[in-house]
C-alpha atoms as a PDB file:
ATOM      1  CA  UNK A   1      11.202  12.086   1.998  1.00  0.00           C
ATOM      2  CA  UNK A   2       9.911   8.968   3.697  1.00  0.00           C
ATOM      3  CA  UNK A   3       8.328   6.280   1.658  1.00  0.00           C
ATOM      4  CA  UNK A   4       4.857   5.330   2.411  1.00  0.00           C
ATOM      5  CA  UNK A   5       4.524   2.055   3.815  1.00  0.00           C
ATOM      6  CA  UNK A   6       3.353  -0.941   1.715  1.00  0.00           C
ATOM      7  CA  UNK A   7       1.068  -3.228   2.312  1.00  0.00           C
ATOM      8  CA  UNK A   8       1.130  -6.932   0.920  1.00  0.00           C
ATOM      9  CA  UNK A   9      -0.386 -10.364   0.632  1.00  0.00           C
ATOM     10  CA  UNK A  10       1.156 -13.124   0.914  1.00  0.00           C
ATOM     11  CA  UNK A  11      -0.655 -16.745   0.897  1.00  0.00           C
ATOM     12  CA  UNK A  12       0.638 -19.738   3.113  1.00  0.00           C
ATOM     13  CA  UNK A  13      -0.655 -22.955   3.554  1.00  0.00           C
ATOM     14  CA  UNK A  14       0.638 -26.454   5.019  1.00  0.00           C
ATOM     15  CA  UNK A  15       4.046 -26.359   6.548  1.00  0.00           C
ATOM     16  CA  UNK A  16       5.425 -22.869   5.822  1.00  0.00           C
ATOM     17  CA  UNK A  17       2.159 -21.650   7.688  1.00  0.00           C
ATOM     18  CA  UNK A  18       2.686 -23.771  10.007  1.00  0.00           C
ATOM     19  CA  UNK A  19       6.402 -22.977  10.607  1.00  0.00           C
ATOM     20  CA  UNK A  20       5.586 -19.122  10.519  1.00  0.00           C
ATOM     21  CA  UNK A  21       2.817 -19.714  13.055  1.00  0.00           C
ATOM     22  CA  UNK A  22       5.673 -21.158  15.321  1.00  0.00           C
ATOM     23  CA  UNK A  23       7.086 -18.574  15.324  1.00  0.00           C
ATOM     24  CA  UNK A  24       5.367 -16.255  15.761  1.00  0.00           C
ATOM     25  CA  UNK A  25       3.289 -15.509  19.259  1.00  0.00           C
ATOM     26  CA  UNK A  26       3.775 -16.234  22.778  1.00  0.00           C
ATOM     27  CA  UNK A  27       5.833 -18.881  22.231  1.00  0.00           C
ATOM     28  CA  UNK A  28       7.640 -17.601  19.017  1.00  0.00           C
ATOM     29  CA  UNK A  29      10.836 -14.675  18.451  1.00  0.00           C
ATOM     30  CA  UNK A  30       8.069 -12.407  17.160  1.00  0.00           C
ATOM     31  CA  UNK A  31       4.808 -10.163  18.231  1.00  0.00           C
ATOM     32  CA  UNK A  32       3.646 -10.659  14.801  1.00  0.00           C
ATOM     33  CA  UNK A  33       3.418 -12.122  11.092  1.00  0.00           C
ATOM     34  CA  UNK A  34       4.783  -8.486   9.814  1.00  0.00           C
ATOM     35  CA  UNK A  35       7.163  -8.241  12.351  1.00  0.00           C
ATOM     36  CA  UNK A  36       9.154 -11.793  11.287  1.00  0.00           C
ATOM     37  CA  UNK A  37       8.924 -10.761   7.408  1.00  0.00           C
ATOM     38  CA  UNK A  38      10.196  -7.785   7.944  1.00  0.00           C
ATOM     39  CA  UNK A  39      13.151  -9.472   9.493  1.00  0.00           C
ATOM     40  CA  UNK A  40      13.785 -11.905   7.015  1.00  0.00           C
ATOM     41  CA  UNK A  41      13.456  -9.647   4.090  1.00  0.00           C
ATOM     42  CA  UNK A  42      15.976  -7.816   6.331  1.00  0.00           C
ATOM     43  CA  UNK A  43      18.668 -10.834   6.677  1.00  0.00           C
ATOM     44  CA  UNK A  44      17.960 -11.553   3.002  1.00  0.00           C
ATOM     45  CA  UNK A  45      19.656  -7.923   2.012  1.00  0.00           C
ATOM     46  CA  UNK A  46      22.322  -8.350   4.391  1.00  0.00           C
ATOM     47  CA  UNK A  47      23.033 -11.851   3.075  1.00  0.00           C
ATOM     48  CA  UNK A  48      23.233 -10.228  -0.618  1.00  0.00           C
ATOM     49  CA  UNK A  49      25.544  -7.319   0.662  1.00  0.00           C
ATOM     50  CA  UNK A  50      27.603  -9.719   2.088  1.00  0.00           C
ATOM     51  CA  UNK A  51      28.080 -11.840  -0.951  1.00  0.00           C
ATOM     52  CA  UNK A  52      28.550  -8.433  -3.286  1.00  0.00           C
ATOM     53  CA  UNK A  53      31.562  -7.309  -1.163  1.00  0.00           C
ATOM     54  CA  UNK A  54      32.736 -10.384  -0.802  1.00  0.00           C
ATOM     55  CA  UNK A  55      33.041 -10.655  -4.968  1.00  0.00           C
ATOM     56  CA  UNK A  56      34.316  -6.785  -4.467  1.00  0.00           C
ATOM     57  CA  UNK A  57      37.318  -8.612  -2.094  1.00  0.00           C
ATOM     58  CA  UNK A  58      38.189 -11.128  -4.287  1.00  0.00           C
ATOM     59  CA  UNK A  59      38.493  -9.367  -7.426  1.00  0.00           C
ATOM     60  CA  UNK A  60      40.504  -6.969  -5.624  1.00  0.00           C
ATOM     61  CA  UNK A  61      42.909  -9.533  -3.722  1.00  0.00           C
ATOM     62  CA  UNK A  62      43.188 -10.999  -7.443  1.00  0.00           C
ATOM     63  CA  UNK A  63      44.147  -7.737  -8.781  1.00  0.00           C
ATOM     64  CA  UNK A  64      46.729  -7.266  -5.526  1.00  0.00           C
ATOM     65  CA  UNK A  65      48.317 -10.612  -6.201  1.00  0.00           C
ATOM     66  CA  UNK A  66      49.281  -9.653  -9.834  1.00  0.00           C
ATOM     67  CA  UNK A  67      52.995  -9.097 -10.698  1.00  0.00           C
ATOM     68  CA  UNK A  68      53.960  -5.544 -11.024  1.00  0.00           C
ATOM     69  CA  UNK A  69      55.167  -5.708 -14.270  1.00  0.00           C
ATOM     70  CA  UNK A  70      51.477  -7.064 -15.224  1.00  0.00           C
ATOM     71  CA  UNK A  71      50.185  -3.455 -15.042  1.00  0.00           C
ATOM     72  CA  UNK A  72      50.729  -0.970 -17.377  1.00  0.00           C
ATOM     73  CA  UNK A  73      50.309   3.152 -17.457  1.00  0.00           C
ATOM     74  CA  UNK A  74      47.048   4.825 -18.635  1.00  0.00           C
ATOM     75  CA  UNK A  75      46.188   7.850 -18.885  1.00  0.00           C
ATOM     76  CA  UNK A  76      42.292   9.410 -18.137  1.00  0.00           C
ATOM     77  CA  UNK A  77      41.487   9.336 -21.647  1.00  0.00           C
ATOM     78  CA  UNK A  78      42.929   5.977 -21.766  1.00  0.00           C
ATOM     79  CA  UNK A  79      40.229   4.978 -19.144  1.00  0.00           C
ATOM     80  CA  UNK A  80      37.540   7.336 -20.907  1.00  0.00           C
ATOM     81  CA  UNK A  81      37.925   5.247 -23.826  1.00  0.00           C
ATOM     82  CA  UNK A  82      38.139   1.996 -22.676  1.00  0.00           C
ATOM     83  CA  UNK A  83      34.509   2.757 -20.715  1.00  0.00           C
ATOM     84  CA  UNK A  84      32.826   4.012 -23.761  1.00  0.00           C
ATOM     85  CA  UNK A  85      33.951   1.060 -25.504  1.00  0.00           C
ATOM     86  CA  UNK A  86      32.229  -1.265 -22.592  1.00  0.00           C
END
């Protein structure tokens, strides 16, 4: 089901105004005020995805580095358990 769009206010004044007015119009990247938001909000996601996997690949190189003899057997209730506990 789409999502209705939303609409909000957001108040500017000195230099970030004047920044966004830069860039924005005939001389700036974008048609509109809405238009660059939307693209930063959009970069700002991406950046925080980014950083989330990149924990993801870390922890996991961390875990692939360990010695074998580091791991031990569980079983699925061994697992169930140790998630309830958490």
């Amino acid at each position: 089901m789409p999502r209705t769009p939303t609409t909000m206010t957001v108040r500017l004044s000195g230099p970030l105004s004047d920044f966004v007015a830069a860039n924005v119009g005939e001389n700036g990247a974008y048609e509109n005020v809405s238009e660059y938001v939307r693209d930063l909000i959009r970069r700002d996601k991406e950046r925080k995805e980014a950083e989330a996997f990149d924990r993801l690949k870390a922890e996991l190189a961390h875990a692939y580095a360990a010695p074998e003899s580091s791991y031990k057997p569980l079983t699925a209730a061994d697992v169930i358990a140790r998630n309830q506990a958490s």
